[in-house]
N, C-alpha and C. Protein backbone atom coordinates (compact mmCIF):
# COMPACT_ATOMS: atom_id res chain seq x y z
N UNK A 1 25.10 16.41 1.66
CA UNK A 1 23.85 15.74 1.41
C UNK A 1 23.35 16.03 0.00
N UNK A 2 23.80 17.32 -0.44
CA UNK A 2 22.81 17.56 -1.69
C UNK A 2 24.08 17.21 -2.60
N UNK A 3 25.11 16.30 -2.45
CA UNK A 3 26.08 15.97 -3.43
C UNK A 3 25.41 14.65 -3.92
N UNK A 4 25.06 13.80 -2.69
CA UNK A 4 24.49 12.46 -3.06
C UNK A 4 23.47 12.81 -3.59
N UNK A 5 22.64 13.45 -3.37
CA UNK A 5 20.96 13.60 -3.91
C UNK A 5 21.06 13.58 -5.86
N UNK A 6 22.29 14.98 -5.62
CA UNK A 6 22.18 15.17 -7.18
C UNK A 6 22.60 13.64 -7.82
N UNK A 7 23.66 13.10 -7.03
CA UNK A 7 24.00 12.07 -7.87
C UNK A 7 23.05 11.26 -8.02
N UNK A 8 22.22 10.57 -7.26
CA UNK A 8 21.15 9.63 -7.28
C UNK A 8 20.30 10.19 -8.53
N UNK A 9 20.19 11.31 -8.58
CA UNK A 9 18.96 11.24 -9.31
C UNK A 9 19.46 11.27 -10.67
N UNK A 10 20.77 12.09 -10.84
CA UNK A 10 21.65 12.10 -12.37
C UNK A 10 21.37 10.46 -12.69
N UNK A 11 22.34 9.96 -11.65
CA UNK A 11 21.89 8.40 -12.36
C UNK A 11 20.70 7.64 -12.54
N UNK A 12 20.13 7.66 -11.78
CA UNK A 12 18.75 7.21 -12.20
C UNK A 12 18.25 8.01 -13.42
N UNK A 13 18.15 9.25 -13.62
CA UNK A 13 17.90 9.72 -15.40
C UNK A 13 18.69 8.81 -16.06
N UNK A 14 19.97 8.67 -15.93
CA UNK A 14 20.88 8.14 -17.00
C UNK A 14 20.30 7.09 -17.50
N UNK A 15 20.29 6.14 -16.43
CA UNK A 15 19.55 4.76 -16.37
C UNK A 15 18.62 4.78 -17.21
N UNK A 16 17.44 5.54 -16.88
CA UNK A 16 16.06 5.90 -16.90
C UNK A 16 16.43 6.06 -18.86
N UNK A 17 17.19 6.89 -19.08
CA UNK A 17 17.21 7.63 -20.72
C UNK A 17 17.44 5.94 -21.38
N UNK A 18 18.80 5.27 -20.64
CA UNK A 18 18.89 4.58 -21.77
C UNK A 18 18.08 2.88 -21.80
N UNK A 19 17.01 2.83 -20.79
CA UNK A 19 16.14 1.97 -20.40
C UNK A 19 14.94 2.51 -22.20
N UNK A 20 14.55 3.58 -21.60
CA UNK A 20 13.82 4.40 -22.67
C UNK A 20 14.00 4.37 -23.97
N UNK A 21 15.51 4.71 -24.26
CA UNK A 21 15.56 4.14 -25.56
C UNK A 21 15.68 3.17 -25.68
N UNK A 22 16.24 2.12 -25.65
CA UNK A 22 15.47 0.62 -26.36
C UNK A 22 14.18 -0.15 -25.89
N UNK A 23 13.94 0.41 -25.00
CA UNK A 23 12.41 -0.11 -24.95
C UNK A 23 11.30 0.11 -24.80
N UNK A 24 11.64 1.76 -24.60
CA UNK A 24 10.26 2.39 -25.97
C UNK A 24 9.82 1.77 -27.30
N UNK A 25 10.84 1.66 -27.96
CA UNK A 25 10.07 0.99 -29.41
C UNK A 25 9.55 -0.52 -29.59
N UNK A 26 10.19 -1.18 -28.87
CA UNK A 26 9.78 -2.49 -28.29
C UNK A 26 8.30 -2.55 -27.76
N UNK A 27 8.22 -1.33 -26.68
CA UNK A 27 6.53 -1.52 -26.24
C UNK A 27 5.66 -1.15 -27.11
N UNK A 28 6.45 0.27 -27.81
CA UNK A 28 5.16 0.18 -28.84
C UNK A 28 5.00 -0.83 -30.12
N UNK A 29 5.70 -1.38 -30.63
CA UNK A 29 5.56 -2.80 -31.49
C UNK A 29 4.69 -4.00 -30.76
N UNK A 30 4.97 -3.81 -29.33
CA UNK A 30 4.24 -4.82 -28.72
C UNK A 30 2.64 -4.67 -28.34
N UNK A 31 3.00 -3.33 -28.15
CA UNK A 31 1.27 -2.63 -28.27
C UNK A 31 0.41 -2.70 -29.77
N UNK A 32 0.99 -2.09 -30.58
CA UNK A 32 0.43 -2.39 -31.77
C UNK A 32 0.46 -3.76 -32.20
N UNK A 33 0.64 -4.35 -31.70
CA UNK A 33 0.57 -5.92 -32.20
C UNK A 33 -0.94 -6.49 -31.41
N UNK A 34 -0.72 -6.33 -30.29
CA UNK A 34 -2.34 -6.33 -29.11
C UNK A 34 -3.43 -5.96 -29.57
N UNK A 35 -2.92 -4.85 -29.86
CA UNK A 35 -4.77 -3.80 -30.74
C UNK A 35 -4.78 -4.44 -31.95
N UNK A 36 -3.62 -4.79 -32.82
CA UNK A 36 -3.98 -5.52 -34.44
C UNK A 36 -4.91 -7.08 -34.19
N UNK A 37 -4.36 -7.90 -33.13
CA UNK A 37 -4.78 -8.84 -32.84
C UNK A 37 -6.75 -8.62 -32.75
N UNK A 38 -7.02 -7.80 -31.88
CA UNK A 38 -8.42 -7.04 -31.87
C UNK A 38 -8.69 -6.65 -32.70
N UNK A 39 -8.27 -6.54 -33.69
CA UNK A 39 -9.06 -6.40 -34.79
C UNK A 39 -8.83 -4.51 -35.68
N UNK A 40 -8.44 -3.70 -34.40
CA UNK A 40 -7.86 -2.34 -35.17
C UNK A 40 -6.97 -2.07 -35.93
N UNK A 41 -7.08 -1.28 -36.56
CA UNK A 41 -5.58 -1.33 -37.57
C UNK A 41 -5.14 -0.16 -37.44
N UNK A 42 -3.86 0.03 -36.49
CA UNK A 42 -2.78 0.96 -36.41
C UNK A 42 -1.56 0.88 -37.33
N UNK A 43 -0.92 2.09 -37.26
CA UNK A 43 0.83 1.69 -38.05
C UNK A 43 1.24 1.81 -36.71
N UNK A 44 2.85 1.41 -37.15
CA UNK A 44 3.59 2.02 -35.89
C UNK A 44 3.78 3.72 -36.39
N UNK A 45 4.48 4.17 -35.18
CA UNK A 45 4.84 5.45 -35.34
C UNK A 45 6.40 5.46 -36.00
N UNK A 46 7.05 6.36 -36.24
CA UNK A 46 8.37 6.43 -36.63
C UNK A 46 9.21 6.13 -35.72
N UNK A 47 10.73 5.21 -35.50
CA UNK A 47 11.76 5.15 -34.90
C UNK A 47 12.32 6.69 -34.32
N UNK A 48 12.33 7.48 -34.45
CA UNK A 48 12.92 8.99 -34.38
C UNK A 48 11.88 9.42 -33.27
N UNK A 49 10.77 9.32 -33.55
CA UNK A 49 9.90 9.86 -32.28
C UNK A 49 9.60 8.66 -31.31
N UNK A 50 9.77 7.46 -31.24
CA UNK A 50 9.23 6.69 -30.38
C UNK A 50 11.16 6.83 -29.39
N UNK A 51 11.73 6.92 -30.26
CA UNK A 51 13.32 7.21 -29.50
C UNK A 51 13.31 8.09 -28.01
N UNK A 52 12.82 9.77 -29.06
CA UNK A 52 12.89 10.58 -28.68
C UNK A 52 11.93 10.61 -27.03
N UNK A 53 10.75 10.49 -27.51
CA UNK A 53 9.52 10.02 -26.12
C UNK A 53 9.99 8.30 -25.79
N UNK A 54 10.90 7.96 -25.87
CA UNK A 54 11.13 7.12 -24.68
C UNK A 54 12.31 7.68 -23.46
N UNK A 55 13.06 8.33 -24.61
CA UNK A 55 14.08 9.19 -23.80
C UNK A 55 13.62 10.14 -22.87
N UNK A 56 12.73 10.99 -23.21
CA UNK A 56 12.19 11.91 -22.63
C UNK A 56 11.34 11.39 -21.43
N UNK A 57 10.86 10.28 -21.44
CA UNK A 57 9.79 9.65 -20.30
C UNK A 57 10.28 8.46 -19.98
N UNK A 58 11.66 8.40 -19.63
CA UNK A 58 12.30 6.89 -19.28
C UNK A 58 13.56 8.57 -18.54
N UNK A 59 13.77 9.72 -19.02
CA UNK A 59 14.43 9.92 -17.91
C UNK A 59 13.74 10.58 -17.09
N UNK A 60 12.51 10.85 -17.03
CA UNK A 60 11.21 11.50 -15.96
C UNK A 60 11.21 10.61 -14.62
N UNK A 61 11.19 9.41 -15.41
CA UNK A 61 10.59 8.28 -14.49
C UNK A 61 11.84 7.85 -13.77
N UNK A 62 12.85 7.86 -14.25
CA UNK A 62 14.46 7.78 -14.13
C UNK A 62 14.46 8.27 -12.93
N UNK A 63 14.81 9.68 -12.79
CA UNK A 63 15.03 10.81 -11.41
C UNK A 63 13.99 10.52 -10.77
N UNK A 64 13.26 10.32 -11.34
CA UNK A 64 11.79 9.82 -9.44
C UNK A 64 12.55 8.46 -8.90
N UNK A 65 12.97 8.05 -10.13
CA UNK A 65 13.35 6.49 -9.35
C UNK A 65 14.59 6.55 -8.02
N UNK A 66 15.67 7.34 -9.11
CA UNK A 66 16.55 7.71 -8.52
C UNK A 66 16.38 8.60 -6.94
N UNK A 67 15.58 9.48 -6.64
CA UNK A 67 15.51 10.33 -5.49
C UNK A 67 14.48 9.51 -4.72
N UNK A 68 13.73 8.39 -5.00
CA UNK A 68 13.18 7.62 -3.91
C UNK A 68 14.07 6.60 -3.39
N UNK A 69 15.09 6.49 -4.74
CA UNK A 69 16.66 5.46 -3.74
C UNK A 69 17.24 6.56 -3.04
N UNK A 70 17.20 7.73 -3.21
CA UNK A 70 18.65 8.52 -2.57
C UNK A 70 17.53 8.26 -0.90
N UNK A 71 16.43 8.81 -0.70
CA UNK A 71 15.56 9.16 0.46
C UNK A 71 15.96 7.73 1.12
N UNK A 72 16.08 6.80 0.63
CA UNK A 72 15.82 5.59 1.72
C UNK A 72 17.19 4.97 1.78
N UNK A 73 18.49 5.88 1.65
CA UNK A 73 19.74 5.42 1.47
C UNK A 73 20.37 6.56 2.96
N UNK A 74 21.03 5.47 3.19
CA UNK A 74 22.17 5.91 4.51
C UNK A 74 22.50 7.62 4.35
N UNK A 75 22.82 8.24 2.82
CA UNK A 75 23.07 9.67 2.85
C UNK A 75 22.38 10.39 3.24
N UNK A 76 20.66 9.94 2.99
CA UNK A 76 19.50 10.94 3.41
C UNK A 76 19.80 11.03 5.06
N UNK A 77 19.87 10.40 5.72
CA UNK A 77 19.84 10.32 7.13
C UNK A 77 21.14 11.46 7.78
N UNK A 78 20.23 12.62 8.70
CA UNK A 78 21.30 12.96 9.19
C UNK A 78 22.49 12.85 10.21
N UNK A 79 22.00 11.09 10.61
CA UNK A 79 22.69 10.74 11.43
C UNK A 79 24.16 10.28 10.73
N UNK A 80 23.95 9.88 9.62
CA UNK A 80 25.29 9.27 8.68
C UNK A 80 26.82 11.29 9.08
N UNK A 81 26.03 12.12 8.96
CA UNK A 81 26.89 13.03 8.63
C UNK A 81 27.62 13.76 10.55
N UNK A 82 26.43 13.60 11.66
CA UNK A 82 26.50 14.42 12.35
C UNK A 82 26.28 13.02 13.48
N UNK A 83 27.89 12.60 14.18
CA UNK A 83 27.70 11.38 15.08
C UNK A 83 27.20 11.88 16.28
N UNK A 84 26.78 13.05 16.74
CA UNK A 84 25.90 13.28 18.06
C UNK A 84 24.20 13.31 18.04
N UNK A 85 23.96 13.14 16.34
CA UNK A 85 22.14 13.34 16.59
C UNK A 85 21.65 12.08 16.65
């Protein structure tokens, strides 16, 4: 059971990291474009850190994603492992 778990959630980070990097910098261009429209005037931030914090919070969100698929997948169940319960 805890073979699938780890895997679910490894992949879902994986996922999660490389979701993060390319579209972290995308949202924030798209954000700063919203607030410029209103009238504030932001820069963007640097490519290197919007990378880095998408990676970092695209694989957070990743492993939650991942271990709420492993919970509602045939492995969580201990009936899949043990045919008398």
């Amino acid at each position: 059971m805890v073979r699938y778990q780890i895997a679910y959630i490894i992949a879902g980070a994986m996922a999660g990291m490389v979701v993060g990097f390319f579209v972290g910098p995308l949202l924030d261009i798209a954000f700063v474009m919203l607030l410029r429209s209103f009238g504030f005037s932001l820069v963007l931030f640097s490519f290197e850190w919007l990378a880095i914090t998408g990676i970092i919070i695209g694989t957070i969100i990743g492993g939650f994603v991942g271990y709420g698929l492993y919970t509602r997948s045939k492995y969580a169940k201990i009936a899949y492992y043990d045919p008398f319960a």
